[in-house]
PDB file of N, CA and C in Angstrom:
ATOM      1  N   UNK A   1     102.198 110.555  69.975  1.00  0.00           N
ATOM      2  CA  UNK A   1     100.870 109.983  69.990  1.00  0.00           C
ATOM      3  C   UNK A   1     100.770 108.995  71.158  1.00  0.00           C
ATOM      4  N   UNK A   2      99.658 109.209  72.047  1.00  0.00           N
ATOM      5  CA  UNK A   2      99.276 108.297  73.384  1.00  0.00           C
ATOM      6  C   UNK A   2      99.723 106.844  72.483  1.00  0.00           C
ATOM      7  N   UNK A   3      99.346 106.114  71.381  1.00  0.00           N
ATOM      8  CA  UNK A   3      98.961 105.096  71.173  1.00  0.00           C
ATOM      9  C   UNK A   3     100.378 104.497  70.803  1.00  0.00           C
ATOM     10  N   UNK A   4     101.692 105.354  70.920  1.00  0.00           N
ATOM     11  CA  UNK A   4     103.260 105.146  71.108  1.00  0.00           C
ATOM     12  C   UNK A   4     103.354 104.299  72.485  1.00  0.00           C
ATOM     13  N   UNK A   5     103.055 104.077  73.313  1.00  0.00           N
ATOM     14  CA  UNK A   5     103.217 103.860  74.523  1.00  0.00           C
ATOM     15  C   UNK A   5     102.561 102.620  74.917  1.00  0.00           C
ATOM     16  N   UNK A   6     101.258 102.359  74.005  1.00  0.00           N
ATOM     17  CA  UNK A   6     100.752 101.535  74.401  1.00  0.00           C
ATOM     18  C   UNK A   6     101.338  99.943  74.396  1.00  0.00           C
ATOM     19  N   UNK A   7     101.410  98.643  75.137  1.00  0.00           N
ATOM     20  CA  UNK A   7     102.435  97.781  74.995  1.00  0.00           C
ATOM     21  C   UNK A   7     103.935  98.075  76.395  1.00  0.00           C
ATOM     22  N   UNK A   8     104.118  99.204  76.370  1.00  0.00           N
ATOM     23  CA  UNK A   8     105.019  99.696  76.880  1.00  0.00           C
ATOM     24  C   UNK A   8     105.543  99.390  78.167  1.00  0.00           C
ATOM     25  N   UNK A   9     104.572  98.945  78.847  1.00  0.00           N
ATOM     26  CA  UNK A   9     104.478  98.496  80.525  1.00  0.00           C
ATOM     27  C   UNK A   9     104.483  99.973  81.108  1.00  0.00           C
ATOM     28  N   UNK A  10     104.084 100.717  80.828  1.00  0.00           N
ATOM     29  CA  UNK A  10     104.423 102.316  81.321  1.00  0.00           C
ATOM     30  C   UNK A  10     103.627 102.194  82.335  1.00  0.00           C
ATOM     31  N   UNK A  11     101.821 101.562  82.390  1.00  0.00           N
ATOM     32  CA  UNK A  11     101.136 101.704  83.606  1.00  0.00           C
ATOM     33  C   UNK A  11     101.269 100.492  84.163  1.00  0.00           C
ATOM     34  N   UNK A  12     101.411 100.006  84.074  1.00  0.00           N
ATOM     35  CA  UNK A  12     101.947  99.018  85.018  1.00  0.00           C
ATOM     36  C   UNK A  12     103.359  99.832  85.797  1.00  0.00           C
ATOM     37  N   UNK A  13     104.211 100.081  85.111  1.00  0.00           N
ATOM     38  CA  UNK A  13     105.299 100.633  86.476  1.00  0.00           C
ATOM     39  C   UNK A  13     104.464 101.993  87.154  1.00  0.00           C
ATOM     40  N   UNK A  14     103.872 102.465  86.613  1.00  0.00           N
ATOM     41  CA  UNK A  14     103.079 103.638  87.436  1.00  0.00           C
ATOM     42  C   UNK A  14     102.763 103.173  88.469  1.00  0.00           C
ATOM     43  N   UNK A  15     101.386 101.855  88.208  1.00  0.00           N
ATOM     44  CA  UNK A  15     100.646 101.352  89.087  1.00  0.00           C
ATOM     45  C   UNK A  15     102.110 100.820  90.263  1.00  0.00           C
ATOM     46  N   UNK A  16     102.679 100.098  89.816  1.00  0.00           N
ATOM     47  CA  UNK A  16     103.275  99.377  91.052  1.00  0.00           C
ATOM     48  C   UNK A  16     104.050 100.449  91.692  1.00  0.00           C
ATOM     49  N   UNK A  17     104.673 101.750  91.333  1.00  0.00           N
ATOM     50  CA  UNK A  17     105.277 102.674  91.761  1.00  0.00           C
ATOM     51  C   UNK A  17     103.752 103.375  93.593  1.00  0.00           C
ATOM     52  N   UNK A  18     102.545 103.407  92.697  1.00  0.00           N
ATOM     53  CA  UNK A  18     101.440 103.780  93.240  1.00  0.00           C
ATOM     54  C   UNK A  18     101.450 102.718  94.252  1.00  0.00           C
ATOM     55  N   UNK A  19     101.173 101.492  94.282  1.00  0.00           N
ATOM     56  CA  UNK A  19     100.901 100.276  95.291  1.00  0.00           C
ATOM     57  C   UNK A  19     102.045 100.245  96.266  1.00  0.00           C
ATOM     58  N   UNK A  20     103.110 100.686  95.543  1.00  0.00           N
ATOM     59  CA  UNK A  20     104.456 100.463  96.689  1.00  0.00           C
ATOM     60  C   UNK A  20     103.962 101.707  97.399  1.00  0.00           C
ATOM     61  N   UNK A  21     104.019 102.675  97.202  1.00  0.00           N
ATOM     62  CA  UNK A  21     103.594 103.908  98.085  1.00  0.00           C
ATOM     63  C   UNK A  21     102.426 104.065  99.054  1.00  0.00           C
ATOM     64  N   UNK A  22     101.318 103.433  98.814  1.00  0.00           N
ATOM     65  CA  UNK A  22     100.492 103.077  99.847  1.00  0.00           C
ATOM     66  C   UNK A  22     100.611 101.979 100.443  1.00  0.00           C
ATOM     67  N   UNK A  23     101.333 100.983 100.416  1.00  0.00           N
ATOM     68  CA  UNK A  23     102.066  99.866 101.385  1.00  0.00           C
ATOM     69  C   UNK A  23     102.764 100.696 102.593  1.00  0.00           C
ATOM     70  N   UNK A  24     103.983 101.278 101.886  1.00  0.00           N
ATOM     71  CA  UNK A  24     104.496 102.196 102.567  1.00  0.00           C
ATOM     72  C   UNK A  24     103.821 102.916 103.829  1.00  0.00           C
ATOM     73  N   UNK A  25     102.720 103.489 103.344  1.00  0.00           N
ATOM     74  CA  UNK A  25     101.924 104.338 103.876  1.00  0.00           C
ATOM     75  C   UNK A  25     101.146 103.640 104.743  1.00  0.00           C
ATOM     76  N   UNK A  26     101.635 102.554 105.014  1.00  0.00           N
ATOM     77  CA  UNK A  26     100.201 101.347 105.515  1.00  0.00           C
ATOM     78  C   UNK A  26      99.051 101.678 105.201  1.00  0.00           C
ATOM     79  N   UNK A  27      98.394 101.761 104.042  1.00  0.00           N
ATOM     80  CA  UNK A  27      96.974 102.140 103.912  1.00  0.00           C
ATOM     81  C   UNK A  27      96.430 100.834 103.859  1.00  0.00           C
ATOM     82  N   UNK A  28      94.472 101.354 103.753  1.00  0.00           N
ATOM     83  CA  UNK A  28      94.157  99.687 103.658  1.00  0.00           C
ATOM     84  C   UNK A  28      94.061  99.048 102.200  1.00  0.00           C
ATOM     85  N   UNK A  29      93.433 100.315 102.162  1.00  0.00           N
ATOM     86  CA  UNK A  29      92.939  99.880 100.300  1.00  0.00           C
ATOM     87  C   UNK A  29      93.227 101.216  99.070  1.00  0.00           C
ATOM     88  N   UNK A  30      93.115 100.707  98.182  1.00  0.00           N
ATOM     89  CA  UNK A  30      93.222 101.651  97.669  1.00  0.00           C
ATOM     90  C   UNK A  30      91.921 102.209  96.177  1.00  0.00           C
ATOM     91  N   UNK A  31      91.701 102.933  95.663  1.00  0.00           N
ATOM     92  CA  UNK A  31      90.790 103.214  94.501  1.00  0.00           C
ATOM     93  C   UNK A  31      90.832 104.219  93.457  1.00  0.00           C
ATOM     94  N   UNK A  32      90.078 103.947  93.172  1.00  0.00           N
ATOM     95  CA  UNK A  32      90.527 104.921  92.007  1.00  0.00           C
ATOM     96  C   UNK A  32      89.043 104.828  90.900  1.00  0.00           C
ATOM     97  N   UNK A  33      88.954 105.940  90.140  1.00  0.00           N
ATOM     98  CA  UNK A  33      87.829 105.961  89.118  1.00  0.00           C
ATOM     99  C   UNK A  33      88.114 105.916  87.379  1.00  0.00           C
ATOM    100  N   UNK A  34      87.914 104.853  87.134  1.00  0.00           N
ATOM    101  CA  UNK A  34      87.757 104.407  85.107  1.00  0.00           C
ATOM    102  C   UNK A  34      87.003 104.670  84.512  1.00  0.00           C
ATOM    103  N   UNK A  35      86.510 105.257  83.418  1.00  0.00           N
ATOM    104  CA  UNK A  35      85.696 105.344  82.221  1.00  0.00           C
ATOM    105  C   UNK A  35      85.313 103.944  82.099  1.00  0.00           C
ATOM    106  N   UNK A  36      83.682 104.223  82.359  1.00  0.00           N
ATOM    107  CA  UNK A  36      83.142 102.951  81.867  1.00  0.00           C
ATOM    108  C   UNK A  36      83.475 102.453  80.048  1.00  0.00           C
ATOM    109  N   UNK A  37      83.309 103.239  79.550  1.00  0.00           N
ATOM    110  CA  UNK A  37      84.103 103.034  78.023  1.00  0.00           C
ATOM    111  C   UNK A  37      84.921 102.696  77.725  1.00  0.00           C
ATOM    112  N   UNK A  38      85.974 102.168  78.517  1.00  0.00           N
ATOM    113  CA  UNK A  38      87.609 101.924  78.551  1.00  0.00           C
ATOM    114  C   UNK A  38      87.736 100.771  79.155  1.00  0.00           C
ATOM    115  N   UNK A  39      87.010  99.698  78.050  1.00  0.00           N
ATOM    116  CA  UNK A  39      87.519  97.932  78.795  1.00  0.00           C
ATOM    117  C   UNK A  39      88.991  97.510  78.778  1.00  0.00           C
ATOM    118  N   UNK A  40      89.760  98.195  78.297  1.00  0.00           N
ATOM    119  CA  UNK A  40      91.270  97.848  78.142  1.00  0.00           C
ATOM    120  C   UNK A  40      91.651  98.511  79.672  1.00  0.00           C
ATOM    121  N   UNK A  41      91.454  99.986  80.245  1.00  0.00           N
ATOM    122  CA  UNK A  41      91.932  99.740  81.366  1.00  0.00           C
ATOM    123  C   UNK A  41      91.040  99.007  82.441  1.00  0.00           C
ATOM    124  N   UNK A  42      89.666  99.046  82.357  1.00  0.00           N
ATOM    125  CA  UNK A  42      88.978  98.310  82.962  1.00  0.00           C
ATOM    126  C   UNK A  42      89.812  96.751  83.649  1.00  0.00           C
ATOM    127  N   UNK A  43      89.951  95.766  81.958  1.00  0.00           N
ATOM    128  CA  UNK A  43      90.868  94.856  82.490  1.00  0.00           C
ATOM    129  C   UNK A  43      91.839  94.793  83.237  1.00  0.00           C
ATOM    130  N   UNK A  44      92.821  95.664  82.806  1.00  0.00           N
ATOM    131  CA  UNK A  44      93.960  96.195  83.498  1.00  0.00           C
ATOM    132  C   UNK A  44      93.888  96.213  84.945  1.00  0.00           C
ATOM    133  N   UNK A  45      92.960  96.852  85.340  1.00  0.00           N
ATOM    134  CA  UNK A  45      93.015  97.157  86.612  1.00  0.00           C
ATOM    135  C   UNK A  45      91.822  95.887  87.161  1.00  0.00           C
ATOM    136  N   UNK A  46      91.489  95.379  86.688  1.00  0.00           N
ATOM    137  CA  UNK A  46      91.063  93.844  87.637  1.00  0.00           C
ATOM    138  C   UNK A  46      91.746  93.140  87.664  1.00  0.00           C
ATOM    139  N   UNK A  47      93.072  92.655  86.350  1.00  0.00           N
ATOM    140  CA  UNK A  47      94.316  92.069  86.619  1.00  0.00           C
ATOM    141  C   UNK A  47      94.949  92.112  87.723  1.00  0.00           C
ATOM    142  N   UNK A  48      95.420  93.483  88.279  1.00  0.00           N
ATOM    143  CA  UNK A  48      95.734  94.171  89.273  1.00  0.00           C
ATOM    144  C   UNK A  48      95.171  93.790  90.336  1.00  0.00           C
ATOM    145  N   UNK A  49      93.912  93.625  90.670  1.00  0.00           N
ATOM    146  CA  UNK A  49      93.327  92.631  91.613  1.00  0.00           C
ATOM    147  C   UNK A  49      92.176  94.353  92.714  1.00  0.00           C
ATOM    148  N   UNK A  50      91.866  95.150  91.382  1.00  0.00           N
ATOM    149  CA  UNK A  50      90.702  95.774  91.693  1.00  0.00           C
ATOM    150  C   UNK A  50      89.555  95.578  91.309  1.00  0.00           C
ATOM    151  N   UNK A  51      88.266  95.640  92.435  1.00  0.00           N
ATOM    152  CA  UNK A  51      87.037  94.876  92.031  1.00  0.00           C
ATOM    153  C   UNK A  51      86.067  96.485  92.094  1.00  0.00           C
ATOM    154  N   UNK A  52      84.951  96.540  90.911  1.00  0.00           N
ATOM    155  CA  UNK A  52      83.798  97.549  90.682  1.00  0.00           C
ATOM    156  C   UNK A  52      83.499  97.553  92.573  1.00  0.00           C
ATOM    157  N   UNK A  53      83.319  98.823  92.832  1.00  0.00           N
ATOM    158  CA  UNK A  53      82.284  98.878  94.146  1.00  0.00           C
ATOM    159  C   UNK A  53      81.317 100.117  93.980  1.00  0.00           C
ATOM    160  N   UNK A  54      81.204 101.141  92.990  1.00  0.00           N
ATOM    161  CA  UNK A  54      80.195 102.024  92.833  1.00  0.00           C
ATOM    162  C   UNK A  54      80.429 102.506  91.561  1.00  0.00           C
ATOM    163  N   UNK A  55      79.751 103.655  91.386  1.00  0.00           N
ATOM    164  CA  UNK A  55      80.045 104.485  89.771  1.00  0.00           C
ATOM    165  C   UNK A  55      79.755 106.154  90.180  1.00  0.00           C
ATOM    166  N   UNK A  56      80.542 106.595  89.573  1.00  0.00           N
ATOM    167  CA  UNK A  56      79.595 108.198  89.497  1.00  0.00           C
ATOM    168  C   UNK A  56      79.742 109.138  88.324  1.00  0.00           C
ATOM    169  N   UNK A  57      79.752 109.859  88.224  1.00  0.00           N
ATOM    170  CA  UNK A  57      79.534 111.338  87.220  1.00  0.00           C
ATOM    171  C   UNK A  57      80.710 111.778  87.090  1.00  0.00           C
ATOM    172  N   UNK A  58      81.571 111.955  85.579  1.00  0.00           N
ATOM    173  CA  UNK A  58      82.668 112.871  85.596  1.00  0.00           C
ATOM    174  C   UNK A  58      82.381 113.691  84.604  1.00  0.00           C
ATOM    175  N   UNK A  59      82.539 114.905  84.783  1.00  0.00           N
ATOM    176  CA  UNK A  59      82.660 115.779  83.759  1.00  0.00           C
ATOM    177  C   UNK A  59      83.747 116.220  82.977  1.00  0.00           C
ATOM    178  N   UNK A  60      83.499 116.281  81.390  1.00  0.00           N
ATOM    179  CA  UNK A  60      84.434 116.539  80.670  1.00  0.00           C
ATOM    180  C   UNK A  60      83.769 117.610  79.904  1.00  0.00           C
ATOM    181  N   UNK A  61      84.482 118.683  80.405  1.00  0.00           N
ATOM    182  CA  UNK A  61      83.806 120.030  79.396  1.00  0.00           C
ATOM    183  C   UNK A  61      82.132 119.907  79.951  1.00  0.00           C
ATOM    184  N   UNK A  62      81.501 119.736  78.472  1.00  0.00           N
ATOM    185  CA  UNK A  62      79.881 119.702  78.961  1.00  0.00           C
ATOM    186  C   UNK A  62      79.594 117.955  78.876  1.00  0.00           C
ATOM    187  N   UNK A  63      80.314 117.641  78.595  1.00  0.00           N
ATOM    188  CA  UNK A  63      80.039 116.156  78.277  1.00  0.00           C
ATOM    189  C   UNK A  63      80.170 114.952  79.749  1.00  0.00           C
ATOM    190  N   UNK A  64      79.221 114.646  80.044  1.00  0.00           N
ATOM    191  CA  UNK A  64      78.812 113.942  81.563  1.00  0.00           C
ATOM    192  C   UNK A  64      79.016 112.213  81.369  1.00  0.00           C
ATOM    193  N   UNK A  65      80.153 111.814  81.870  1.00  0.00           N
ATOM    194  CA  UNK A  65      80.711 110.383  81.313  1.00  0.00           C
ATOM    195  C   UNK A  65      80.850 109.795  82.665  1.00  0.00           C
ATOM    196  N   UNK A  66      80.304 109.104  83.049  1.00  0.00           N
ATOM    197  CA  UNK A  66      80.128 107.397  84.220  1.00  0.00           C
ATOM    198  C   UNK A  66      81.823 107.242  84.412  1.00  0.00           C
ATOM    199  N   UNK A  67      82.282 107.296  85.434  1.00  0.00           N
ATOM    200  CA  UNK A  67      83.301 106.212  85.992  1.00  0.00           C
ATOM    201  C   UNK A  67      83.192 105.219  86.847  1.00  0.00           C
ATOM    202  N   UNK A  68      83.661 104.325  86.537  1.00  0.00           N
ATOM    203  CA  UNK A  68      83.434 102.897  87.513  1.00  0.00           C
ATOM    204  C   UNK A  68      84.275 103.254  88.583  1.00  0.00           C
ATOM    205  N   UNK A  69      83.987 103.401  90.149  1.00  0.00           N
ATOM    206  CA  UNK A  69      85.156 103.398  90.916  1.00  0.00           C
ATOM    207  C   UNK A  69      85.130 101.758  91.343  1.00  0.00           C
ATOM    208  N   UNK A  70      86.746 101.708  91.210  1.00  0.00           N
ATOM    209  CA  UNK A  70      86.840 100.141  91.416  1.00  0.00           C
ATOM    210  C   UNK A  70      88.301 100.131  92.850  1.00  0.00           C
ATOM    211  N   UNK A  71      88.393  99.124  93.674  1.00  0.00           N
ATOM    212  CA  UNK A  71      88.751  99.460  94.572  1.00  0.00           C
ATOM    213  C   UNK A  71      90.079  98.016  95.555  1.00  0.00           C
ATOM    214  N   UNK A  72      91.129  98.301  95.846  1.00  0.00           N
ATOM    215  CA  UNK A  72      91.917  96.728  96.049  1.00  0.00           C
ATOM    216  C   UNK A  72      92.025  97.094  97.222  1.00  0.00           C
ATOM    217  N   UNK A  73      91.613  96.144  97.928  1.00  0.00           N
ATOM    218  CA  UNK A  73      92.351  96.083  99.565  1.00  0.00           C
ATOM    219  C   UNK A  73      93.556  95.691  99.659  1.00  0.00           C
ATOM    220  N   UNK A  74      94.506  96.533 100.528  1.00  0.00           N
ATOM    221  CA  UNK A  74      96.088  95.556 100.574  1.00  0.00           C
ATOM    222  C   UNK A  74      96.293  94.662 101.874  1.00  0.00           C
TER     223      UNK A  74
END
């Protein structure tokens, strides 16, 4: 069950596995898209030190659900 994991630090080592790799890469910034419905990763990833900069359309099956793309400069 997903909800085994939760607590776990699992995304957090993801994320920093992800941030070390575009350092690496010298990129500038980086982004990514959240379910507006999902204030737990929402937080998460402003902890992280990503800020909202647009939204768009994801589809799931027939079901049409908003992601926040939120975005960190390095």
């Amino acid at each position: 069950m997903k909800s085994d994991f939760h607590g776990k630090k699992v995304g957090q080592l993801l994320y920093d596995k992800a941030l070390e790799t575009a350092l690496e890469l010298e990129k500038e910034y980086i982004w990514l898209g959240v379910w507006e419905e999902n204030p737990k990763a929402i937080r998460f990833y402003e902890k992280n030190g990503f800020r909202p900069f647009d939204k768009h359309v994801f589809v799931v099956g027939t079901d049409e659900q908003i992601d926040i793309l939120m975005k960190k400069t390095l």
